[in-house]
Protein backbone atom coordinates (compact mmCIF):
# COMPACT_ATOMS: atom_id res chain seq x y z
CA UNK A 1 9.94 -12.34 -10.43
CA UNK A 2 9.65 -13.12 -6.49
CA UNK A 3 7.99 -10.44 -4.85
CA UNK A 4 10.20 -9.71 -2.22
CA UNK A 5 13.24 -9.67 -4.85
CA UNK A 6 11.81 -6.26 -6.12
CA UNK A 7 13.59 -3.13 -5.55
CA UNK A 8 12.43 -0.33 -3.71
CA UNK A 9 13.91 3.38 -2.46
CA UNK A 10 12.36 4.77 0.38
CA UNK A 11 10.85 8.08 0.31
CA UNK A 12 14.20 9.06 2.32
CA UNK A 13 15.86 8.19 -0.78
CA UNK A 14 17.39 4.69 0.85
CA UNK A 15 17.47 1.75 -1.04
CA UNK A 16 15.26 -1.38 -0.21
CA UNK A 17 13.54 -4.33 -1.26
CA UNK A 18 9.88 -5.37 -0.44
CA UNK A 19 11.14 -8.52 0.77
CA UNK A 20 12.19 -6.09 3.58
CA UNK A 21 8.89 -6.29 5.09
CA UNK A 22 8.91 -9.61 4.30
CA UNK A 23 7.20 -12.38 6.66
CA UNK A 24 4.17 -9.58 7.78
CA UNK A 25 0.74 -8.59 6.03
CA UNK A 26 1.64 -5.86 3.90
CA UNK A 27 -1.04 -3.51 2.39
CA UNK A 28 0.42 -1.89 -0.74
CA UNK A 29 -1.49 1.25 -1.63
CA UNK A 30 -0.87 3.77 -4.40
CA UNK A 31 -1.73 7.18 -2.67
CA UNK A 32 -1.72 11.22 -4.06
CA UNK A 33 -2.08 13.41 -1.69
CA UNK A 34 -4.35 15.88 -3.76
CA UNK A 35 -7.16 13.00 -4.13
CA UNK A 36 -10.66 13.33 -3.00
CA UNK A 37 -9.83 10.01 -1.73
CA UNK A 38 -6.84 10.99 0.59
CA UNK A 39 -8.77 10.88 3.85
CA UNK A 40 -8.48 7.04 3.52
CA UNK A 41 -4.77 7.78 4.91
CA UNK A 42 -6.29 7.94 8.41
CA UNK A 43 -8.03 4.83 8.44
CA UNK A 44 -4.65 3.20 6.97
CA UNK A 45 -2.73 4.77 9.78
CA UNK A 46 -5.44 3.22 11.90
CA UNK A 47 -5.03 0.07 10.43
CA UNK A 48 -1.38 0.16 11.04
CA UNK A 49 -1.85 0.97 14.55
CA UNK A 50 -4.10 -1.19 15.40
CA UNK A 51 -2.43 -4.79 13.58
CA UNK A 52 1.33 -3.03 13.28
CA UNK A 53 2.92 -4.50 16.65
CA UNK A 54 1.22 -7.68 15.01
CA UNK A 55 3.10 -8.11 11.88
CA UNK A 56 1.18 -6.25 9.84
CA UNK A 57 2.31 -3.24 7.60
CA UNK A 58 0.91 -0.28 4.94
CA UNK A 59 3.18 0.57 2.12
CA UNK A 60 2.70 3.64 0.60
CA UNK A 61 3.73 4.67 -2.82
CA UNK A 62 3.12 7.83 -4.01
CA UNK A 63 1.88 8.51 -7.50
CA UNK A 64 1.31 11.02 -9.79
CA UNK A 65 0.54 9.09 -12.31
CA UNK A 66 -3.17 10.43 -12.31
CA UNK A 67 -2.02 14.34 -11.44
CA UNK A 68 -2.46 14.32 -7.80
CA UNK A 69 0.75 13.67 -5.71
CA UNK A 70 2.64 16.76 -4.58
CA UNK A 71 6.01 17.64 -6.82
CA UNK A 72 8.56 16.54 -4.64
CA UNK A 73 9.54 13.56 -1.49
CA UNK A 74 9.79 16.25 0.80
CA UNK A 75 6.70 17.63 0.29
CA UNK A 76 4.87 14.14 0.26
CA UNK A 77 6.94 13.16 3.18
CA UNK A 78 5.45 16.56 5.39
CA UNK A 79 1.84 16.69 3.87
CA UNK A 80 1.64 12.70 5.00
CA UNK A 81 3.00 13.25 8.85
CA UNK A 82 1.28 16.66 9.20
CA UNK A 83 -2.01 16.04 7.76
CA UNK A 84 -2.54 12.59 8.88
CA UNK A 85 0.23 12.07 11.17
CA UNK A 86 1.59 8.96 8.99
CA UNK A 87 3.98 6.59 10.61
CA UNK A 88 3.83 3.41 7.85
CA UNK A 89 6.49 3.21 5.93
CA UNK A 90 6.29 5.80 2.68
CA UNK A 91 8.38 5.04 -0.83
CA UNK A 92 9.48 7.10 -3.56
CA UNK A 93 6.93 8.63 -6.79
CA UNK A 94 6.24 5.31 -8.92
CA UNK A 95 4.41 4.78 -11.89
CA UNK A 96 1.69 1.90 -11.53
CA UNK A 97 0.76 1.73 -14.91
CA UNK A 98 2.25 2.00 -18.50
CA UNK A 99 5.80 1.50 -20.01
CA UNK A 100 7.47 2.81 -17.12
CA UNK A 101 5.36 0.65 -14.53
CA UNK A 102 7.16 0.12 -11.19
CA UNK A 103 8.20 -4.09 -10.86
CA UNK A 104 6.12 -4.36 -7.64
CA UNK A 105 3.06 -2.92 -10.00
CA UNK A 106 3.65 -4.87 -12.89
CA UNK A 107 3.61 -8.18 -10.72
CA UNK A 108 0.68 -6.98 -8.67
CA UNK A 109 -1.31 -5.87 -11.29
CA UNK A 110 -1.50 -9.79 -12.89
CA UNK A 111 -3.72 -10.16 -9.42
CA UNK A 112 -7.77 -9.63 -9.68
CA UNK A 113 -10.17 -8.48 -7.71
CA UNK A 114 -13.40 -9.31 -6.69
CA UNK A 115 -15.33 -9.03 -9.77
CA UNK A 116 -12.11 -11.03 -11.43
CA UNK A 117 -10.55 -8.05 -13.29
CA UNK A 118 -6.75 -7.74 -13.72
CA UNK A 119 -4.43 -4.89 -15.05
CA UNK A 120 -4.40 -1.29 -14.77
CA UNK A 121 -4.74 0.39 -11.64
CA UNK A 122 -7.59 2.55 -11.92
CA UNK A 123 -7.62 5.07 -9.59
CA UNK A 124 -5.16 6.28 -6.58
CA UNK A 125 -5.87 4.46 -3.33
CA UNK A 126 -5.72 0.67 -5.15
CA UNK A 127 -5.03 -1.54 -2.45
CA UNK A 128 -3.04 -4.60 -2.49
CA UNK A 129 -2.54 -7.02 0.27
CA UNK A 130 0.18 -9.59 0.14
CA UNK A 131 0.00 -12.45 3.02
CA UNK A 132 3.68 -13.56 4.63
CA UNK A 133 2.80 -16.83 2.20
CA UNK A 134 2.70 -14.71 -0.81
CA UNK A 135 -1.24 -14.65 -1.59
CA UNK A 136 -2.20 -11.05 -2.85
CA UNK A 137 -5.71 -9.55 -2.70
CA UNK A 138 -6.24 -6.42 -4.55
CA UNK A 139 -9.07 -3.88 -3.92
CA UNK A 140 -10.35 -0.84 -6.22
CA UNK A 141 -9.65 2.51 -4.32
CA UNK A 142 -13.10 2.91 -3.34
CA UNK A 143 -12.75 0.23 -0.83
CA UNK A 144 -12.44 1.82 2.35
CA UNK A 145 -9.31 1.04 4.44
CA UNK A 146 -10.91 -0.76 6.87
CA UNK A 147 -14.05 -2.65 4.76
CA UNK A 148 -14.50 -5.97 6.41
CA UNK A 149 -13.38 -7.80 3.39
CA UNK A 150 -9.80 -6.38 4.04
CA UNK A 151 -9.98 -6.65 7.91
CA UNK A 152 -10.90 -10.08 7.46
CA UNK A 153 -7.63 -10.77 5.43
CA UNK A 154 -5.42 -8.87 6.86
CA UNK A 155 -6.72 -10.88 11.05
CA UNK A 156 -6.83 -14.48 9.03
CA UNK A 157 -3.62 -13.70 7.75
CA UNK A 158 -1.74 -12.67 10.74
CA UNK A 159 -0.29 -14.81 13.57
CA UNK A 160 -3.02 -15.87 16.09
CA UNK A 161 -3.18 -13.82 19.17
CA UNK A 162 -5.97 -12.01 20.91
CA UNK A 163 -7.71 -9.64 18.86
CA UNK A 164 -6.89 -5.73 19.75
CA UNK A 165 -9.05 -4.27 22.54
């Protein structure tokens, strides 16, 4: 399945594809709110502000599929723009692994990382980035935000302008 063909619902509740975001960097990230790992929403708000008005964009998709994400949109929706003052766009609850896998996850997942392992996503914060040509990089959730080997993807992959000041 084309990437950008997939489905999506916002966390608003409208409906959307990820070709929607189309023709910019997008960082895909699984996030919970009630990880240890949840501070890495300010560096991905950082990231967003920093390469946004350049055609670059995180997607967030909440997940609870390791017991961590709050019980509801709403409360997602508040905890994100209160706590880290989130502006990227934010999707519905998914599942990124098993039977009921989200199609964005199940065609993501097929993608290795760096040591060359596929499948599962193993831990909340798994980043993907998918270039306007359709190349995806994934990174485990340990990989900080901004960890050269994703700044370095996401500046080769945008359009060439001066860097940010």
């Amino acid at each position: 399945m084309d990437l950008d063909q997939i489905p999506l619902r916002t966390i608003s509740g409208a409906d959307t594809t990820f070709g929607e975001y189309g023709g910019k960097v997008r960082l895909v990230v699984n996030v919970a709110s009630r990880c240890g790992l949840a501070p890495q929403y300010e560096k991905l708000e950082q990231l967003q502000k920093i390469y946004g008005e350049r055609g670059f964009t995180v997607l967030g998709f909440p997940s609870n599929q390791f017991l961590q994400e709050l019980g509801s949109e709403e409360k997602i929706e508040e905890y994100c723009s209160t706590t880290w003052g989130v502006t990227f766009p934010m999707f519905e609850r998914v599942k990124v692994n098993g039977r009921r896998q989200h199609p964005l996850y199940a065609a993501l997942t097929e993608t290795p990382d760096a040591k060359g392992d596929a499948g599962k996503v193993k831990w909340n914060f798994e980043k993907f980035l998918v270039t306007p040509d359709g190349q995806v990089f994934r990174f485990r959730p340990t990989v900080e935000p901004d960890a050269p080997e994703i700044v370095e993807r996401i500046e080769a992959a945008l359009p060439a302008c001066a860097p940010p000041a």
